[in-house]
C-alpha atoms as a PDB file:
ATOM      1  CA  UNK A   1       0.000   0.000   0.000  1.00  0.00           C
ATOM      2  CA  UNK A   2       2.272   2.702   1.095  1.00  0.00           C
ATOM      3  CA  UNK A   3       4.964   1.484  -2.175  1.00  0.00           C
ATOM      4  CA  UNK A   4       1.795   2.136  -4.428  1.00  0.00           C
ATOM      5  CA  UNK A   5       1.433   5.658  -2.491  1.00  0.00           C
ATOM      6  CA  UNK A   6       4.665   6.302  -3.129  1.00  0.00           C
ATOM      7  CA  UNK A   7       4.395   5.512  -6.984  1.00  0.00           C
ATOM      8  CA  UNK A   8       1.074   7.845  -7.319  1.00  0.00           C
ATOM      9  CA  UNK A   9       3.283  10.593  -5.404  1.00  0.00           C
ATOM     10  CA  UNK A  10       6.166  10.228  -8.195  1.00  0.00           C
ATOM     11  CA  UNK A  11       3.606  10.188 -10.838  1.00  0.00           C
ATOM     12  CA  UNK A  12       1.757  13.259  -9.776  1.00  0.00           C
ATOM     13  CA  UNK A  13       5.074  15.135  -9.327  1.00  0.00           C
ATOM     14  CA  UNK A  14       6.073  14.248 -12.639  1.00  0.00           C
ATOM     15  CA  UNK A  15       2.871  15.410 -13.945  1.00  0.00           C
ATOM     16  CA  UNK A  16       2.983  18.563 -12.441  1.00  0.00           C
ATOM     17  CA  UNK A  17       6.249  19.258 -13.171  1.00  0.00           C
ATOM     18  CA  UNK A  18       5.659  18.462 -16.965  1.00  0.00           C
ATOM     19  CA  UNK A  19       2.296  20.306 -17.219  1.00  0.00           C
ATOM     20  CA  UNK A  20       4.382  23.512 -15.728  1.00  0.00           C
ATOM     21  CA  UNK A  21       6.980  23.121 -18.171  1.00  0.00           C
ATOM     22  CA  UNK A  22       4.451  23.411 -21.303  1.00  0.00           C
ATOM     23  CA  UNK A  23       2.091  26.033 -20.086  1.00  0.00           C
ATOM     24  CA  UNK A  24       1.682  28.777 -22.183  1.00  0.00           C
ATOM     25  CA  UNK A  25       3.429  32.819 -21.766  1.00  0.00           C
ATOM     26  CA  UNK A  26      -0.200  33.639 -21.190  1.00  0.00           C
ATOM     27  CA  UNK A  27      -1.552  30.924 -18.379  1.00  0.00           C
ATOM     28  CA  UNK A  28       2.095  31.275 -16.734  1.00  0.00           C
ATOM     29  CA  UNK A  29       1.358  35.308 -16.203  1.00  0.00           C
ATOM     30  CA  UNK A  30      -2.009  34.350 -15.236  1.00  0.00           C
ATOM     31  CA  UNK A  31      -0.432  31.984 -12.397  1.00  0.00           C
ATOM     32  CA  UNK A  32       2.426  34.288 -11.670  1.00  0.00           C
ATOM     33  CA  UNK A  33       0.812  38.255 -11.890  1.00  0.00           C
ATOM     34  CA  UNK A  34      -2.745  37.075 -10.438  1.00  0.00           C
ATOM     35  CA  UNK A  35      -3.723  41.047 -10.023  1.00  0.00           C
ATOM     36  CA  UNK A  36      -2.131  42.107 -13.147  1.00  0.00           C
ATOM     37  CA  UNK A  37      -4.104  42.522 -16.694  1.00  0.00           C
ATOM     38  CA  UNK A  38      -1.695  41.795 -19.704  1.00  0.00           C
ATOM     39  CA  UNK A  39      -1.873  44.829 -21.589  1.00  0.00           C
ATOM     40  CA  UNK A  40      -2.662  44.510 -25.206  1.00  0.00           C
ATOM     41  CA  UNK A  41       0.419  45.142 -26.645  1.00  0.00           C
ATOM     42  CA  UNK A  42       1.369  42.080 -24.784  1.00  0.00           C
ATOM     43  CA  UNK A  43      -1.717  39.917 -25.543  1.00  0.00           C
ATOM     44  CA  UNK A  44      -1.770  40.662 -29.704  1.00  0.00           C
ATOM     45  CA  UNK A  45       2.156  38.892 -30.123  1.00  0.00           C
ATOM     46  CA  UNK A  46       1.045  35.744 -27.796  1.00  0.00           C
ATOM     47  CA  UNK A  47       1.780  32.920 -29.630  1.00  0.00           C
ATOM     48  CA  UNK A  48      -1.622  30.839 -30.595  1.00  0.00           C
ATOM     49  CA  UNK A  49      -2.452  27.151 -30.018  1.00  0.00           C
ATOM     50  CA  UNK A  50      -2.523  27.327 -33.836  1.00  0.00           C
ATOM     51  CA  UNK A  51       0.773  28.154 -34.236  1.00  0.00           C
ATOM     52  CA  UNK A  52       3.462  26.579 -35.542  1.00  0.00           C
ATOM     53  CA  UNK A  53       6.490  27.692 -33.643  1.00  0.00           C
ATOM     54  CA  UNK A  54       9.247  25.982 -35.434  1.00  0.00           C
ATOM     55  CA  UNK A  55       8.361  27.378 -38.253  1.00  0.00           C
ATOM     56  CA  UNK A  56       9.900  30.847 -37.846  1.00  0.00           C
ATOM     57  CA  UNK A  57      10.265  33.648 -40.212  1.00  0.00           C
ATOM     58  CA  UNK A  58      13.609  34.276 -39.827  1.00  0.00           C
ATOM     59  CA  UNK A  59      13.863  37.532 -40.162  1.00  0.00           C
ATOM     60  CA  UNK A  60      14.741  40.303 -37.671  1.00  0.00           C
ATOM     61  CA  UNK A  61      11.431  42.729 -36.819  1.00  0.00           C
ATOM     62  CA  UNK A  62      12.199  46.594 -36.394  1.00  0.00           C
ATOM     63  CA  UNK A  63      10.445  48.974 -34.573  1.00  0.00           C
ATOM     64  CA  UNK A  64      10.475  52.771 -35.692  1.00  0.00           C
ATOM     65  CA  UNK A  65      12.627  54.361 -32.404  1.00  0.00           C
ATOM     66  CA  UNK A  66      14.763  52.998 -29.220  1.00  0.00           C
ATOM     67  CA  UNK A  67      14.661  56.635 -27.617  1.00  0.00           C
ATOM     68  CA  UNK A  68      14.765  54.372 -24.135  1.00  0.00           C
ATOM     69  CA  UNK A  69      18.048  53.223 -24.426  1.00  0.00           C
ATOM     70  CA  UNK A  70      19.730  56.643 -25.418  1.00  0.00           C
ATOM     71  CA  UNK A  71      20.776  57.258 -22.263  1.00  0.00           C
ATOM     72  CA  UNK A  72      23.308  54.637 -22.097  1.00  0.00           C
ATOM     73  CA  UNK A  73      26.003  55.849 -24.920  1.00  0.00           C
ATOM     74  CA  UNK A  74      26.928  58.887 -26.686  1.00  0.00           C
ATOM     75  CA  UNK A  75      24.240  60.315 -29.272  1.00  0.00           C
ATOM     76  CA  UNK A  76      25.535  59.672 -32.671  1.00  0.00           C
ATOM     77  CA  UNK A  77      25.264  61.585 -35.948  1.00  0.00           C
ATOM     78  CA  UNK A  78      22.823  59.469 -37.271  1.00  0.00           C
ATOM     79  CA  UNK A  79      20.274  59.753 -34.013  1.00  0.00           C
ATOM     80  CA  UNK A  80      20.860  63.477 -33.741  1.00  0.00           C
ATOM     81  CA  UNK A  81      20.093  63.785 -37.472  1.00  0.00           C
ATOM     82  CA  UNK A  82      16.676  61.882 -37.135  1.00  0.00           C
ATOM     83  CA  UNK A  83      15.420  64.686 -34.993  1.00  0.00           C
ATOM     84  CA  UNK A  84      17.131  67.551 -36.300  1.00  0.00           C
ATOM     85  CA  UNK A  85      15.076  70.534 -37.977  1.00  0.00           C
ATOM     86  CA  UNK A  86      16.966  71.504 -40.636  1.00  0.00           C
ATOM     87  CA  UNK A  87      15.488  74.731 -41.244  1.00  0.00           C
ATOM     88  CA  UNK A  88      14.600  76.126 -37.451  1.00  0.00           C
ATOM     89  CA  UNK A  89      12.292  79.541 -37.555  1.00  0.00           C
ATOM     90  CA  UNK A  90      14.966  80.976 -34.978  1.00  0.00           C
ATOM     91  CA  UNK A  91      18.672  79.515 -34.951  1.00  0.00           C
ATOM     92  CA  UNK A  92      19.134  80.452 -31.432  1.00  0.00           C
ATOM     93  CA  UNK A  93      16.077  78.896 -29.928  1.00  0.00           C
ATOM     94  CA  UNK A  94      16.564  75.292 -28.234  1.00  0.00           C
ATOM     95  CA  UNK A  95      13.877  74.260 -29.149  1.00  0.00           C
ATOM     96  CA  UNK A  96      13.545  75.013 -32.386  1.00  0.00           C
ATOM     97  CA  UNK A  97      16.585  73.237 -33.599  1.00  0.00           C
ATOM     98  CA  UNK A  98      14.588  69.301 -33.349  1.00  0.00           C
ATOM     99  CA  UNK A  99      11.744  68.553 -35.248  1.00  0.00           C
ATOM    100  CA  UNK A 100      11.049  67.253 -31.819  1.00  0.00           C
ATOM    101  CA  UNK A 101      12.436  66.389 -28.210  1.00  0.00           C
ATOM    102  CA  UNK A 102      12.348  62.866 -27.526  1.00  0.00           C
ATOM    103  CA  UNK A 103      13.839  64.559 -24.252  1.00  0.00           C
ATOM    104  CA  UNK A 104      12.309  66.876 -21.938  1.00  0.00           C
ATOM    105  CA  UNK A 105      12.320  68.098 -17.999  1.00  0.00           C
ATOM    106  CA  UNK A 106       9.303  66.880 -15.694  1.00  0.00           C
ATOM    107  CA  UNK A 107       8.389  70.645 -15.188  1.00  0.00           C
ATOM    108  CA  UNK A 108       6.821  69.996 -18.900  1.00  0.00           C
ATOM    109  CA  UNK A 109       4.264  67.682 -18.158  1.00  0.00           C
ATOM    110  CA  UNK A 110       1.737  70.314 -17.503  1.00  0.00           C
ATOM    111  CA  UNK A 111      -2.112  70.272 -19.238  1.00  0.00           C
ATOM    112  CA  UNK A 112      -2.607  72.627 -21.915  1.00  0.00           C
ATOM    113  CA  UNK A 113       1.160  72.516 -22.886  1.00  0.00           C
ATOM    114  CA  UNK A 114       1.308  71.839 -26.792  1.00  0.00           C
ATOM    115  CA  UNK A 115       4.345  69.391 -27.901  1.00  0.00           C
ATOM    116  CA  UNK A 116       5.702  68.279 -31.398  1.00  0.00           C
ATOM    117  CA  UNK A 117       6.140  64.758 -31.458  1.00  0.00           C
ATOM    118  CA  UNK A 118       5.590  61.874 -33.930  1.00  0.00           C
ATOM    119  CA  UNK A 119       3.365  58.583 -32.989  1.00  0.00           C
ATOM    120  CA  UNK A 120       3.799  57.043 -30.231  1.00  0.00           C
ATOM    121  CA  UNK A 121       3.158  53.407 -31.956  1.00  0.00           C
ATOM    122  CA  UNK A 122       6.819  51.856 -32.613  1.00  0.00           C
ATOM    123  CA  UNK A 123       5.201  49.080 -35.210  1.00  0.00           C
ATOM    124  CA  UNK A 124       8.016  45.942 -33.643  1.00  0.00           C
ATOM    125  CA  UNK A 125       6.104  42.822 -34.319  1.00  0.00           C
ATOM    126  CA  UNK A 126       8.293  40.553 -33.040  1.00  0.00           C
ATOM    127  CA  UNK A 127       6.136  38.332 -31.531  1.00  0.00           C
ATOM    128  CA  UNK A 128       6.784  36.219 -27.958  1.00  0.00           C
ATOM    129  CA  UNK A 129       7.973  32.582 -28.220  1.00  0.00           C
ATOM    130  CA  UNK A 130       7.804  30.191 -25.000  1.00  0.00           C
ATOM    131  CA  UNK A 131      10.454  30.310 -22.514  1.00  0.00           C
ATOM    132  CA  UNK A 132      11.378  26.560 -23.087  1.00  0.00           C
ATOM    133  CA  UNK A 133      11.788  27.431 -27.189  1.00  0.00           C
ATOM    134  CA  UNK A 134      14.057  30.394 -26.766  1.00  0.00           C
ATOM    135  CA  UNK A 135      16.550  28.705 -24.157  1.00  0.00           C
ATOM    136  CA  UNK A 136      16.970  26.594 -26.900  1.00  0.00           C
ATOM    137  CA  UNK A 137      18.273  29.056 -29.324  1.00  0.00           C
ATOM    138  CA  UNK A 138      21.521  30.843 -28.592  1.00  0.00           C
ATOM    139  CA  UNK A 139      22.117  34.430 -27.270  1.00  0.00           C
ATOM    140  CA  UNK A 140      25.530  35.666 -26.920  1.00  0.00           C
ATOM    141  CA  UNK A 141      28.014  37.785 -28.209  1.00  0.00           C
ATOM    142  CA  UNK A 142      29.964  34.392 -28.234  1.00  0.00           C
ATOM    143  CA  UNK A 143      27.353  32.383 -30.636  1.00  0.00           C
ATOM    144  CA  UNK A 144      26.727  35.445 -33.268  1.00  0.00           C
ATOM    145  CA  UNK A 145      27.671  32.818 -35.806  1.00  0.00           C
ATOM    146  CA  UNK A 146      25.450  29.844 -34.787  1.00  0.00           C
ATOM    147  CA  UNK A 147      22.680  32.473 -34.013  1.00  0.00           C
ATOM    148  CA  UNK A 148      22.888  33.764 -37.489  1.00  0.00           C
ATOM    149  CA  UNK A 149      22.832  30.277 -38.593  1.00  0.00           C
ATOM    150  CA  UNK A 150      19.587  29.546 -37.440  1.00  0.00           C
ATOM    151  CA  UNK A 151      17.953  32.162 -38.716  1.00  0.00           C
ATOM    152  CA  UNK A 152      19.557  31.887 -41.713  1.00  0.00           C
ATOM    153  CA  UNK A 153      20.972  35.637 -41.608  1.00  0.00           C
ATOM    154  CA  UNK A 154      23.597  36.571 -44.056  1.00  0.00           C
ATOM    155  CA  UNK A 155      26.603  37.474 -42.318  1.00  0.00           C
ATOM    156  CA  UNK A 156      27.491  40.775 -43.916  1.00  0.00           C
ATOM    157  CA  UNK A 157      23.240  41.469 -43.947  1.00  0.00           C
ATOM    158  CA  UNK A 158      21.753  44.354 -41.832  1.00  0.00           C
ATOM    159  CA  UNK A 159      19.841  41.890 -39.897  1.00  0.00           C
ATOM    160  CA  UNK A 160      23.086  40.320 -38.710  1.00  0.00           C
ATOM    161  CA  UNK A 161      24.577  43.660 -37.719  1.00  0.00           C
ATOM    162  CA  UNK A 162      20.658  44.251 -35.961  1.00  0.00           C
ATOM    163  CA  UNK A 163      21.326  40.719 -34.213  1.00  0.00           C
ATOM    164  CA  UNK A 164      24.739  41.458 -32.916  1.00  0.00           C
ATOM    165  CA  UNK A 165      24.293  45.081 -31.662  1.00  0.00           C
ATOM    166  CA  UNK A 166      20.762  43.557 -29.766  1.00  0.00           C
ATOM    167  CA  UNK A 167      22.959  41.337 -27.993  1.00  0.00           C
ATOM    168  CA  UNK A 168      25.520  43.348 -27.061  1.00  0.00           C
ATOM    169  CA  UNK A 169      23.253  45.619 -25.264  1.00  0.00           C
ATOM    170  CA  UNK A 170      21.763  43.041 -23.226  1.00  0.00           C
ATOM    171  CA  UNK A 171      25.735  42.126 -21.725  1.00  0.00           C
ATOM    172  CA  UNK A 172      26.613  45.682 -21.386  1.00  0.00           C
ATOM    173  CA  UNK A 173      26.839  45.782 -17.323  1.00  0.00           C
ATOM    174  CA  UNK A 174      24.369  47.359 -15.286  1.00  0.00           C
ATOM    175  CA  UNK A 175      24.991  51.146 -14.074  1.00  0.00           C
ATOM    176  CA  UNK A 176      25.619  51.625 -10.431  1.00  0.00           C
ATOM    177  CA  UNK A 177      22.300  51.177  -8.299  1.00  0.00           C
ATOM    178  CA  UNK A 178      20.723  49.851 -11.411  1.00  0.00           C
ATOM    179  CA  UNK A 179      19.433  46.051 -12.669  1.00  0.00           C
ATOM    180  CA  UNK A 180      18.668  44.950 -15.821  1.00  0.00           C
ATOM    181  CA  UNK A 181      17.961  41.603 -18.113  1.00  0.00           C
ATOM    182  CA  UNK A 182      17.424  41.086 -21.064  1.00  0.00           C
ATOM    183  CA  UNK A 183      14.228  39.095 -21.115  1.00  0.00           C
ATOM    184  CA  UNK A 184      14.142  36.903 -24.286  1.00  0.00           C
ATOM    185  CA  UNK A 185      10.696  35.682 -23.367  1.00  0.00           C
ATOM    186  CA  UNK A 186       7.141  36.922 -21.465  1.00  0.00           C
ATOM    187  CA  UNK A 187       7.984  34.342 -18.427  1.00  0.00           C
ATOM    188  CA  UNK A 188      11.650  35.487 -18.081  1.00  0.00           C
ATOM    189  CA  UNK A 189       9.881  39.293 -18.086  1.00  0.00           C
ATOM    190  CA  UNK A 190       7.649  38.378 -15.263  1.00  0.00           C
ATOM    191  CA  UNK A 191       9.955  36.506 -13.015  1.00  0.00           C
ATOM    192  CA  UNK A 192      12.484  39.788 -13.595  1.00  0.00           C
ATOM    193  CA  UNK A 193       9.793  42.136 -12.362  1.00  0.00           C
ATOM    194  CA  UNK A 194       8.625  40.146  -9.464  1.00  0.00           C
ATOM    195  CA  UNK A 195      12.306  39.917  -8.378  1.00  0.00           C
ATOM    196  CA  UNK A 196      12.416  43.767  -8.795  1.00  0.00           C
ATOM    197  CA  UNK A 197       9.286  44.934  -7.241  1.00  0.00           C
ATOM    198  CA  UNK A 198       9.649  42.054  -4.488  1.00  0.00           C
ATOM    199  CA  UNK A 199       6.003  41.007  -5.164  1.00  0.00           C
ATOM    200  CA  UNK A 200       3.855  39.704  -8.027  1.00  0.00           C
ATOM    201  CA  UNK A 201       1.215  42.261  -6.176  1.00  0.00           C
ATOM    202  CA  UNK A 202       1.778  44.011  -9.375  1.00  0.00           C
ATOM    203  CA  UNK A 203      -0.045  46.591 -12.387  1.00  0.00           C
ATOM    204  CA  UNK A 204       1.622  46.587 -15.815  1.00  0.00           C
ATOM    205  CA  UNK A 205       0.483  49.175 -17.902  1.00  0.00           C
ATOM    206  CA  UNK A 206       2.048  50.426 -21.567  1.00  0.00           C
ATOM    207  CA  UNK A 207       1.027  53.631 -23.748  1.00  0.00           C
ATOM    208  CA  UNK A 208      -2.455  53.224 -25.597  1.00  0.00           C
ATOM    209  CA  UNK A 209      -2.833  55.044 -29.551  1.00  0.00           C
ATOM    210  CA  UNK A 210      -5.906  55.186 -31.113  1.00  0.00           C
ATOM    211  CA  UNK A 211      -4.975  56.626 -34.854  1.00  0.00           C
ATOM    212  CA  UNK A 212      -1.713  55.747 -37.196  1.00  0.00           C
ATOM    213  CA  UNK A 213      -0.373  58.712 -37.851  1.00  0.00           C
ATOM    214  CA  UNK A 214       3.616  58.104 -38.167  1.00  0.00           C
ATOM    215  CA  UNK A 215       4.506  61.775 -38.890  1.00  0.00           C
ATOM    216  CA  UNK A 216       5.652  64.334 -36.717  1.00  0.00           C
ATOM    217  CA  UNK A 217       2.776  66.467 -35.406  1.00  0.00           C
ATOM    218  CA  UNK A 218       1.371  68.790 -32.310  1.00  0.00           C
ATOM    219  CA  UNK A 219      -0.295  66.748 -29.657  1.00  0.00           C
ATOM    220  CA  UNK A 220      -2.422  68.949 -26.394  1.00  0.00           C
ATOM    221  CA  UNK A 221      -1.956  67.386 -23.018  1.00  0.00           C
ATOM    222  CA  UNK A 222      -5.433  66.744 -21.639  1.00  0.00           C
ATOM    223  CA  UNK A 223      -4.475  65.659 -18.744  1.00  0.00           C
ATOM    224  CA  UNK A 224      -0.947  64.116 -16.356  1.00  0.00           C
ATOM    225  CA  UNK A 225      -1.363  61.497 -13.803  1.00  0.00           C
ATOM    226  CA  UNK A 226       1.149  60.680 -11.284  1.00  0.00           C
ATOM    227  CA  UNK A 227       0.767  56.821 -11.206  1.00  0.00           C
ATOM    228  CA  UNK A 228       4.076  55.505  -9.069  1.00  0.00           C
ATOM    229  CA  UNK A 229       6.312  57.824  -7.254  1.00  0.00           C
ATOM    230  CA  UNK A 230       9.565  55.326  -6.300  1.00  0.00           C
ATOM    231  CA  UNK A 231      10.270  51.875  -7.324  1.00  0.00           C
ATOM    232  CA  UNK A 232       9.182  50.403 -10.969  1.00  0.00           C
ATOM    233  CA  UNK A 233      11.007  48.392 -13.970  1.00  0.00           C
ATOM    234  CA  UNK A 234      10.922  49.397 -17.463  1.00  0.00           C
ATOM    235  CA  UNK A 235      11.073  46.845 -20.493  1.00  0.00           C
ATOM    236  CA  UNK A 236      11.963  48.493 -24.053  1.00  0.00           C
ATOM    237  CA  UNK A 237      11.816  46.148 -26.848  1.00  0.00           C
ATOM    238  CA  UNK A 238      14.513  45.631 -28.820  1.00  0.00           C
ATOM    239  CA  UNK A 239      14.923  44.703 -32.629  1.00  0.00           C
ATOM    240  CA  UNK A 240      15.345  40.990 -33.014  1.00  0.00           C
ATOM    241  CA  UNK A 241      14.008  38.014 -34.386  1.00  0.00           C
ATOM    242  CA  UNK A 242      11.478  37.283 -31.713  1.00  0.00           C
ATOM    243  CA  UNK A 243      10.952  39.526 -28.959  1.00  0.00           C
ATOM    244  CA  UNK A 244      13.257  40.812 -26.759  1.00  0.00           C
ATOM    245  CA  UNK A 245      13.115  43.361 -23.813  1.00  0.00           C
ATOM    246  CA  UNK A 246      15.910  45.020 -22.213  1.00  0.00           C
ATOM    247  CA  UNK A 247      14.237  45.665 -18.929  1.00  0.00           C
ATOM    248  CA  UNK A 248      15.734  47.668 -16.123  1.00  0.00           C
ATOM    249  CA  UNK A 249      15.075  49.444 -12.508  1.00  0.00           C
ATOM    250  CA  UNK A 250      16.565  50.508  -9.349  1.00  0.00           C
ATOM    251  CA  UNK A 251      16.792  54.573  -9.831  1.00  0.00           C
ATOM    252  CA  UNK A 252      14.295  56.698  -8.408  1.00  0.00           C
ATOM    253  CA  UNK A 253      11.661  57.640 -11.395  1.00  0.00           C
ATOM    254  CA  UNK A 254       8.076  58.975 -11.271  1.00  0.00           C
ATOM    255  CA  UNK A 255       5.896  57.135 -13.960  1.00  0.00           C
ATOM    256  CA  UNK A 256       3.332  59.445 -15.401  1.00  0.00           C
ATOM    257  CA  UNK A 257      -0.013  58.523 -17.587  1.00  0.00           C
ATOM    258  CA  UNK A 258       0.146  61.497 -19.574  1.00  0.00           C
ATOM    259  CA  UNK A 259      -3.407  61.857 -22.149  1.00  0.00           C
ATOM    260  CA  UNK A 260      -2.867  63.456 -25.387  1.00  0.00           C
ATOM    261  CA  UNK A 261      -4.349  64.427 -28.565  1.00  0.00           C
ATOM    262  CA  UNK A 262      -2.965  64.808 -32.020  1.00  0.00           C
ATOM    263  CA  UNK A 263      -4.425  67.625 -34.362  1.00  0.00           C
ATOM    264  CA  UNK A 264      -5.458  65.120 -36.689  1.00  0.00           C
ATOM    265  CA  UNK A 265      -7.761  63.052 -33.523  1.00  0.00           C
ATOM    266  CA  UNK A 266      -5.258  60.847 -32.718  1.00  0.00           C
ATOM    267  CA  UNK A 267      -6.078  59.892 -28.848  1.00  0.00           C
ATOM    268  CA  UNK A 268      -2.904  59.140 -26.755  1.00  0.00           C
ATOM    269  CA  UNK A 269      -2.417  57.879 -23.244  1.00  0.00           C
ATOM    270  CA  UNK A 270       1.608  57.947 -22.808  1.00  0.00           C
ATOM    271  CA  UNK A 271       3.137  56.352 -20.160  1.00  0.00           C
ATOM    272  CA  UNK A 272       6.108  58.852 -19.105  1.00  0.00           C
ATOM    273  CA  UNK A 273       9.031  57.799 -16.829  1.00  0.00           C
ATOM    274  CA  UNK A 274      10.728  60.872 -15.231  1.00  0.00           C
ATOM    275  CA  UNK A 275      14.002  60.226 -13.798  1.00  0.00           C
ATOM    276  CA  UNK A 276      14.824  61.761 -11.117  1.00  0.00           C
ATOM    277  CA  UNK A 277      18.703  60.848 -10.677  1.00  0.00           C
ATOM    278  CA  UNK A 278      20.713  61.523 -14.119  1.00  0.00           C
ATOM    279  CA  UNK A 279      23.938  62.049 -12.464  1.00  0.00           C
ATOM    280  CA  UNK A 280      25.510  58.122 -13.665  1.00  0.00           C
ATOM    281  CA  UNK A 281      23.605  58.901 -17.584  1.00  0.00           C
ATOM    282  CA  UNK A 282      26.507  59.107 -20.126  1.00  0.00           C
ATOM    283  CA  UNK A 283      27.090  63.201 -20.525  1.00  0.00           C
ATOM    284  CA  UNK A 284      27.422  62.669 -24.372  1.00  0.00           C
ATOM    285  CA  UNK A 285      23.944  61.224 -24.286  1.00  0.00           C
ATOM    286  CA  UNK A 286      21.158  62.430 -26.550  1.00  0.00           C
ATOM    287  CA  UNK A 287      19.017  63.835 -23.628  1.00  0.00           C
ATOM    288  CA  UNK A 288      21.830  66.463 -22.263  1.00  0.00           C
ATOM    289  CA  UNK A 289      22.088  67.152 -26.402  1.00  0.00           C
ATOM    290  CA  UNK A 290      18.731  67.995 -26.796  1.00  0.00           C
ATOM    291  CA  UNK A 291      18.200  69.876 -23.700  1.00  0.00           C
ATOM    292  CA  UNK A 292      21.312  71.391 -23.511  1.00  0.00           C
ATOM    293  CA  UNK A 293      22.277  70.310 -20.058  1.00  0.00           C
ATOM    294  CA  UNK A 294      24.598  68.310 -17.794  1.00  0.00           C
ATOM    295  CA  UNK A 295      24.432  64.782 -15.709  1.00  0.00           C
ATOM    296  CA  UNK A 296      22.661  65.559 -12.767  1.00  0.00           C
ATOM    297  CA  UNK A 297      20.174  68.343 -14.859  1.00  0.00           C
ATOM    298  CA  UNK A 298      16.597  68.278 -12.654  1.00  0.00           C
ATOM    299  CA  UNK A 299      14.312  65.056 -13.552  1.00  0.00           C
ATOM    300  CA  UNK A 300      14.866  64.444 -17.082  1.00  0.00           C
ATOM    301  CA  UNK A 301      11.724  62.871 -18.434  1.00  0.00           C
ATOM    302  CA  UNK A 302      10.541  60.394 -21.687  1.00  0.00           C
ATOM    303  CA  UNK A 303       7.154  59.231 -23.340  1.00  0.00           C
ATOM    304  CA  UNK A 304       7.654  55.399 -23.928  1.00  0.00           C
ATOM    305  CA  UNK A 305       6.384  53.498 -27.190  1.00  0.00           C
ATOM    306  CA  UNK A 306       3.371  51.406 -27.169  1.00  0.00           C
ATOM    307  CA  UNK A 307       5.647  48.576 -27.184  1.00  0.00           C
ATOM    308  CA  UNK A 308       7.335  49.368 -23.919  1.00  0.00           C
ATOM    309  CA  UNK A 309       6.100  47.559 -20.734  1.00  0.00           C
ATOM    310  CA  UNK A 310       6.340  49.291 -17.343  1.00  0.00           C
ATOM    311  CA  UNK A 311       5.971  46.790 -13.592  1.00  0.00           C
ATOM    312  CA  UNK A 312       4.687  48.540 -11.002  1.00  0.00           C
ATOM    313  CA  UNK A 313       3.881  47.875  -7.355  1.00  0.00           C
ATOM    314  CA  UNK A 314       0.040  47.655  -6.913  1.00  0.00           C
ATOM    315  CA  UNK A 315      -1.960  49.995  -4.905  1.00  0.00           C
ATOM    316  CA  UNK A 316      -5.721  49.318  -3.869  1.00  0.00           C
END
């Protein structure tokens, strides 16, 4: 009797165990994040019982800006360029040397205030593959070949330079008082932000557009929430072949719903993270370009992409 116990123990283990390993992104956030809605960003790349996983596209998916990570390395030529107005009203006026500030100080997010900025939809498709697929497939600076390899990337290809610079990022080490992952999956996401917020009691929220405007045009703030004061982790998505977030917290921020509309109706609720500490950002950076200021400026704030997944402790 207590040998067949011990059997239907083993079995049930095993069962367990193998029923945990195959659930899907979706039912493991569901177990994990109890309180916490997946936002739709989130729920529209989910992989589908239908799909066939294995049969990737091999291809690398782009997104339209990476303003997030901007802070970490000098502003280049190219980045400066892509905001640049090349024929400003008034040469000597800050602000009218960008088309727009991808930049700005927290002192900004007031209602009424009119700003020039382009859609806040970055378009990266890449859609989320199961934790136990991508731990299959390599990621390291190490295994650029074999990673190319499987995706059948030409070496010399601008996907392949796409792959390697993506990788890179995510082993560039952390800044002091900072922690960050690259999460190559949704589970490995919501393990990171549980270990960051020290509880799955948890919201996740991301920017909301309703219109598709891609150019650059004047949006009215309607209307700034303070949502989190302290604590939170931020996940940009990078470009890859499936998706990847390089997610990231420890510094004291303010996270801000900020609604806006476009003159052409576009409706936008932005999620803005205002850092408060900018002391450690590299002084070369793009934010101390555009607003012509110095590591430890006052809190230097940014609108994230649709794309873009903030963790944040949950308050009743």
């Amino acid at each position: 009797m207590k040998l067949q116990l011990l059997y239907s123990t083993i079995f049930l283990l095993t069962f367990i165990a193998s029923t945990h390993a195959a659930i899907s992104p979706e039912v493991y956030w569901k177990i994990k994040l109890p309180k916490a809605q997946i936002p739709k960003v989130i729920k529209d790349l989910l992989p589908q019982a239908d799909d066939g996983i294995l049969d990737t596209k091999k291809k690398v998916y782009y997104g339209l800006h990476q303003h997030g990570a901007w802070i970490f390395h000098a502003a280049t030529e190219d980045e400066i360029h892509e905001i640049k107005n090349e024929t400003p009203t008034q040469s000597d006026h800050q602000d009218n040397n960008f088309l727009y500030k991808p930049y700005f100080f927290e002192k900004e997010l007031v209602k009424g205030k009119v700003i020039n900025f382009p859609s806040l939809k970055n378009k990266n498709k890449a859609p989320f593959w199961p934790r136990q697929f991508v731990e299959s497939i390599p990621f390291s600076s190490k295994k650029i070949p074999q990673i190319l390899n499987y995706f059948s990337i030409n070496n010399n290809s601008k996907d392949a330079k796409t792959i390697e610079e993506t990788v890179k990022v995510c082993e560039e080490p952390a800044m002091k008082g900072e922690k960050r992952k690259c999460a190559t999956s949704l589970e490995s996401m919501v393990d990171f932000g549980i270990f960051m917020l020290g509880t799955n009691n948890v919201k996740v929220v991301a920017t909301e557009v309703q219109g598709e405007n891609q150019m650059v045009q004047k949006y009215t703030i309607k209307e700034v929430e303070l949502m989190a004061d302290g604590l939170n982790m931020i996940c940009h998505k990078l470009n890859y072949a499936y998706a990847v977030h390089f997610c990231h917290g420890g510094g004291g921020t303010k996270t801000y719903m900020v609604s806006m509309i476009g003159v052409d109706g576009t409706k936008v609720k932005a999620i803005s993270i205002c850092h408060k500490d900018t002391s450690l950002w590299n002084p070369k950076g793009l934010p101390f370009v555009v607003l012509n200021a110095k590591p430890g400026a006052p809190s230097i704030c940014h609108y994230l992409q649709d794309d873009q997944i903030v963790f944040l402790p949950f308050v009743s």
